[in-house]
Every structure is written in C-alpha cells, then in structure tokens.
N, C-alpha and C. Protein backbone atom coordinates (compact mmCIF):
# COMPACT_ATOMS: atom_id res chain seq x y z
N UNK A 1 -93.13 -18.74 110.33
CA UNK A 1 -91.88 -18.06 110.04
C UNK A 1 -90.78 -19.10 109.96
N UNK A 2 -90.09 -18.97 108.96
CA UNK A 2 -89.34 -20.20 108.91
C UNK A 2 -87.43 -19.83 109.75
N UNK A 3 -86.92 -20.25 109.77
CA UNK A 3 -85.91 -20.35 111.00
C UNK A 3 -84.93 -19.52 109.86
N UNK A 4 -84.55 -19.61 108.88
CA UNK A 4 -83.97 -18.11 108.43
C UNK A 4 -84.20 -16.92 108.69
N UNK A 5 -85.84 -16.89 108.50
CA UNK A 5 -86.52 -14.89 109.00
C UNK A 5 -86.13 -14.91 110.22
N UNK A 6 -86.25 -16.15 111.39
CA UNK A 6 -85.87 -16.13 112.92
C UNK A 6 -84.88 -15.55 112.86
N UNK A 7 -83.47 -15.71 112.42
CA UNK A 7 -82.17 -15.73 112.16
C UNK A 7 -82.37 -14.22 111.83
N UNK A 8 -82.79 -13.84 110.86
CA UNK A 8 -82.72 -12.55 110.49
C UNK A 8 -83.15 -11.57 111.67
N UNK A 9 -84.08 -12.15 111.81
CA UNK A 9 -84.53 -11.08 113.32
C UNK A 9 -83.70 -10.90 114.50
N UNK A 10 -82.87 -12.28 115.10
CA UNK A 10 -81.96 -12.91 116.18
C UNK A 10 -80.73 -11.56 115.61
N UNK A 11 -80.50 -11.50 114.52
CA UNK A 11 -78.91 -10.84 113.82
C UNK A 11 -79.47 -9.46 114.16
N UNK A 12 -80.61 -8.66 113.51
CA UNK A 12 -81.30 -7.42 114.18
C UNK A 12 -81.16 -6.71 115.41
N UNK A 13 -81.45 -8.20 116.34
CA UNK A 13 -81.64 -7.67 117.62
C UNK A 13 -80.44 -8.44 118.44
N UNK A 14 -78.96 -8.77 117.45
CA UNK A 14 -78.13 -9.68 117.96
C UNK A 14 -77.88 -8.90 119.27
N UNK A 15 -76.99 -9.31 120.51
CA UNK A 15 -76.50 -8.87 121.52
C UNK A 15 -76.97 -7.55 122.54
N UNK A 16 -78.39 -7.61 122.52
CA UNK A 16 -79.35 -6.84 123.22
C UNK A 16 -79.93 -8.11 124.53
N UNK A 17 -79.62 -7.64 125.59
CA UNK A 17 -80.39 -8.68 126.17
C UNK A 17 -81.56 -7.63 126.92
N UNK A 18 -82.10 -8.66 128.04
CA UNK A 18 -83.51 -8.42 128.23
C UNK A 18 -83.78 -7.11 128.84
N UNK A 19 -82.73 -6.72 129.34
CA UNK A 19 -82.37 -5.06 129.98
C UNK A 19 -81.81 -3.93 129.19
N UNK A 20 -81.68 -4.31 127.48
CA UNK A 20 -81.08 -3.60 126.83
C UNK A 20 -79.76 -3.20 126.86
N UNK A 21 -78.94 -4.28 128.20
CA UNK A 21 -77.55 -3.91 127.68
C UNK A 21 -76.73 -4.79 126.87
N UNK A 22 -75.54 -5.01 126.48
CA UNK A 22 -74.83 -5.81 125.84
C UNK A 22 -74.68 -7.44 126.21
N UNK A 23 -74.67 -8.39 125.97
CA UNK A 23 -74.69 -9.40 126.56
C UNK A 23 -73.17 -10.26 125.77
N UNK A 24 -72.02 -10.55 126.81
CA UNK A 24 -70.99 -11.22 126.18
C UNK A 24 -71.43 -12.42 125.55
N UNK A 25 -70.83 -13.26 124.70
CA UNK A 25 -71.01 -14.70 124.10
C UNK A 25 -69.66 -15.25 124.67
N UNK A 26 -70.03 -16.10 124.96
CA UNK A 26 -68.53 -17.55 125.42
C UNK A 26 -68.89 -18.53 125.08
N UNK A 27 -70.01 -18.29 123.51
CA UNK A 27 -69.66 -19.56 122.34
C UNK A 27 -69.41 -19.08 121.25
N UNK A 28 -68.97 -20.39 120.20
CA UNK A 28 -68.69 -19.78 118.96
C UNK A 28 -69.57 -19.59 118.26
N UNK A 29 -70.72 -19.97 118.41
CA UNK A 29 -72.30 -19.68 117.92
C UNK A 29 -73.00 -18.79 118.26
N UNK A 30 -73.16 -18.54 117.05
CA UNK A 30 -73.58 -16.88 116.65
C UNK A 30 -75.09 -16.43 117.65
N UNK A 31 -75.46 -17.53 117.53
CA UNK A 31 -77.25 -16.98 118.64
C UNK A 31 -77.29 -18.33 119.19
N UNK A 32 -78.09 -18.33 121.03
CA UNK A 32 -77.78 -19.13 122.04
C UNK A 32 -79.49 -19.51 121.52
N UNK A 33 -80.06 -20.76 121.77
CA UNK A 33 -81.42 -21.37 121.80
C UNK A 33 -81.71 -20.44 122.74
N UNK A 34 -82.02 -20.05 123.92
CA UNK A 34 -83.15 -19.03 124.30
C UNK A 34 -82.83 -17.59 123.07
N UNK A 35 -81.52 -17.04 122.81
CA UNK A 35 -82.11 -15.69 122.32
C UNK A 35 -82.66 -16.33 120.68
N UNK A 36 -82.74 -17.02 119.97
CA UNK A 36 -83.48 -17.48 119.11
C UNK A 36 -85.07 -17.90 119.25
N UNK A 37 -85.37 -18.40 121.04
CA UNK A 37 -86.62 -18.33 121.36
C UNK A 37 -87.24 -17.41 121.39
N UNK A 38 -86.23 -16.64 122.44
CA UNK A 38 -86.52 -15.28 122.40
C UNK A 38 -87.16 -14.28 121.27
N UNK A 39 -86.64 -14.25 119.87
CA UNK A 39 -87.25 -13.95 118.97
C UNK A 39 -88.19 -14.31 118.29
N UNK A 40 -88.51 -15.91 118.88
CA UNK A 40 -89.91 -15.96 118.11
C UNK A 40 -90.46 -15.40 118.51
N UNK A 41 -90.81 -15.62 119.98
CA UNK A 41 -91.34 -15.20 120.73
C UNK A 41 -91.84 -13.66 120.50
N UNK A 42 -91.15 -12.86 120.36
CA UNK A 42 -91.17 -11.67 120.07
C UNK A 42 -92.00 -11.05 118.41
N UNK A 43 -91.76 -12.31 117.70
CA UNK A 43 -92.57 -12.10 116.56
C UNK A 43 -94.02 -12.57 116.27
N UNK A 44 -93.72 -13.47 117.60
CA UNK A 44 -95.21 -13.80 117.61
C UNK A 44 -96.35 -12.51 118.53
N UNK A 45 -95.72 -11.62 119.18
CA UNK A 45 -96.19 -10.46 119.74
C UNK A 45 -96.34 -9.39 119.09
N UNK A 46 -95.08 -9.11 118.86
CA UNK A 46 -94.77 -7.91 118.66
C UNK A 46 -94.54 -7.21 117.18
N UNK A 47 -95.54 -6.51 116.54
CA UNK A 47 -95.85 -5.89 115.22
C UNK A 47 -94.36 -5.13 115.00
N UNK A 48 -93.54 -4.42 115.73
CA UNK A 48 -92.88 -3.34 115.27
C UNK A 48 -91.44 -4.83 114.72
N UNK A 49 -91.72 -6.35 115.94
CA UNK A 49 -90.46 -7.04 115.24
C UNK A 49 -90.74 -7.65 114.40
N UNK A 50 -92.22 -8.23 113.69
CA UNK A 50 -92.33 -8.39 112.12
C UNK A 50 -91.77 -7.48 111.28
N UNK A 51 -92.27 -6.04 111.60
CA UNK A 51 -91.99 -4.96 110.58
C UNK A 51 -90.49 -4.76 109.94
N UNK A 52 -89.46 -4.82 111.74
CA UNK A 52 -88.14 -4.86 111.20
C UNK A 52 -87.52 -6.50 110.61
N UNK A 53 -88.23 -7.31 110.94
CA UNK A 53 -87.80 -8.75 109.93
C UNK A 53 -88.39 -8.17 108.35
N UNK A 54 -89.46 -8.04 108.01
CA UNK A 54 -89.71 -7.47 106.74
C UNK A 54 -88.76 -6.76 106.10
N UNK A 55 -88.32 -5.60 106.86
CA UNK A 55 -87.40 -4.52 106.52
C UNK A 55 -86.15 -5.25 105.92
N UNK A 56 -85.27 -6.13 106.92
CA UNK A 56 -84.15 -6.86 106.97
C UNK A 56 -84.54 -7.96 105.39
N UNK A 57 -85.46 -8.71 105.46
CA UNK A 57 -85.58 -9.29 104.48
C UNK A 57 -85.67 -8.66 102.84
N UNK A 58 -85.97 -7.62 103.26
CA UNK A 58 -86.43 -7.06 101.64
C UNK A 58 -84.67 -6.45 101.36
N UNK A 59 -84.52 -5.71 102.25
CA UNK A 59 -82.90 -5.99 101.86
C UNK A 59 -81.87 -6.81 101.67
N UNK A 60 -82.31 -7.91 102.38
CA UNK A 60 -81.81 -8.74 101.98
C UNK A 60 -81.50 -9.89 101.04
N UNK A 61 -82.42 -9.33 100.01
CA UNK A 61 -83.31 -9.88 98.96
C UNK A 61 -82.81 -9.06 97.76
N UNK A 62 -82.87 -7.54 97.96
CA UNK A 62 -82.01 -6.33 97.35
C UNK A 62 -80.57 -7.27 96.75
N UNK A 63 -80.11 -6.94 97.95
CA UNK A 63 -78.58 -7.69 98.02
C UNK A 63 -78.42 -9.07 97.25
N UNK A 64 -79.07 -10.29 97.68
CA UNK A 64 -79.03 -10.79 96.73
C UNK A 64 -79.20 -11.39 95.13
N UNK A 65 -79.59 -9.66 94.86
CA UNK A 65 -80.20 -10.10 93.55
C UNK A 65 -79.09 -9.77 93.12
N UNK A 66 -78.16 -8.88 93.33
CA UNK A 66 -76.64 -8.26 93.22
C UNK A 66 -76.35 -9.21 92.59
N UNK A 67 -75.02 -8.88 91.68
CA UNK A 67 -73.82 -10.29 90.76
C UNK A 67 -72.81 -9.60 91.51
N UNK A 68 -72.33 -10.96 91.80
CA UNK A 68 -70.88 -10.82 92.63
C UNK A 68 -70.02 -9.72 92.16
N UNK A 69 -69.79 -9.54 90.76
CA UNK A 69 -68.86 -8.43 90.44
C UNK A 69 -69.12 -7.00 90.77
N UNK A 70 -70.70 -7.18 91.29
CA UNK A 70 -71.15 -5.90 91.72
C UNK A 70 -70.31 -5.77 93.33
N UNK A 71 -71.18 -7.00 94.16
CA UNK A 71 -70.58 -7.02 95.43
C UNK A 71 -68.90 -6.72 95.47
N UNK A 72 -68.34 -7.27 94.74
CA UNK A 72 -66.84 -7.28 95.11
C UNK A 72 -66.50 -5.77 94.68
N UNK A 73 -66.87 -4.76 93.84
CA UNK A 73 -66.71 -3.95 93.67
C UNK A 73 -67.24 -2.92 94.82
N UNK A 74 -68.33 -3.09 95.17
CA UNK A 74 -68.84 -2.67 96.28
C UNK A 74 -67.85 -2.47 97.73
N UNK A 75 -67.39 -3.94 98.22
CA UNK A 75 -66.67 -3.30 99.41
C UNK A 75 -65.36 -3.22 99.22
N UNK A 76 -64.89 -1.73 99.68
CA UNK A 76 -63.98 -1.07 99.87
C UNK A 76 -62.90 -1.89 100.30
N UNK A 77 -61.32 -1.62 100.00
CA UNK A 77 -60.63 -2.87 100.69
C UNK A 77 -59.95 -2.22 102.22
N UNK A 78 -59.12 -2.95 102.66
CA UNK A 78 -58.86 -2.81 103.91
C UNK A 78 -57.48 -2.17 103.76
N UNK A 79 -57.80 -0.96 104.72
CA UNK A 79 -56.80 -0.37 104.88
C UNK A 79 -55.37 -1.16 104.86
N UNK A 80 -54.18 -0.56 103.93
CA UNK A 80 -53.20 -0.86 103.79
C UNK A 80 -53.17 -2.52 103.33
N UNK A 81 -54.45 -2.53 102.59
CA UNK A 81 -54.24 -3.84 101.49
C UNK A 81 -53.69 -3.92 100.32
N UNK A 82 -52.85 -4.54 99.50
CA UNK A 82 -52.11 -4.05 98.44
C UNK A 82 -53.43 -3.98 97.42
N UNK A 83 -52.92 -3.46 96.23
CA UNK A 83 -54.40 -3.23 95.15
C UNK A 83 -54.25 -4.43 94.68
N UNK A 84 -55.27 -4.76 93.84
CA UNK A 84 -55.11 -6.19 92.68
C UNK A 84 -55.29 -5.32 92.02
C-alpha cells in the first residue's frame, strides 16, 4: 500500500483514537507517525479498513477525473461572499 492509500485511510479514520473518542492535535500536521502506523497496521488486519480505503479511493479518483470548471462550479460560495 503505498503512503497516499495510508493517508487516505489516516483522513477516514482522522481524529478517532483508540477508545473512539476525539483526540486534540497540538501540531500543525495533519496525522502524528503512530496514527499513520496505526493505519497500516489496521490495513494489514482488518478487511472492513481495506474496503473503506477502496471506497475513499474510487472517489477519489471520481473527483479527479472532474475539470476544474466543473469543481469550481460545484462548491457553493461562502455565505455573504460577494458574487463574481
């Protein structure tokens, strides 16, 4: 599995820790080396977290087949943004 699908899986299961509750970050990096271990780890076990890396990837794959003019049309702007 190469360290992008990791990534994809780490973002899935971002801020779940080992008790299922929320876990704060007090870095600016997005996933800590254990919860990135953590997910291999987990893909090397566990069938249901291949299945949702699969899932994540094929959408994510969706998405990038998108042309930007699609994407930019796509998200909605932010409340009380002027129009272009």
């Amino acid at each position: 599995m190469s360290g992008w699908e990791v990534m994809m899986l780490a973002a899935a299961l971002w801020g779940i820790g080992a008790t299922g509750e929320s876990v704060p970050k007090h870095s600016l990096a997005l996933f800590t080396p254990e919860e990135i271990q953590r997910a291999r780890q987990r893909l090397e076990r566990e069938q249901p977290a291949r299945q949702a890396v699969q899932g994540i990837l094929e959408e994510a794959r969706r998405w990038a087949k998108c042309s930007d003019e699609f994407l930019r049309e796509t998200i909605p702007p932010a409340p009380g943004a002027p129009s272009l």
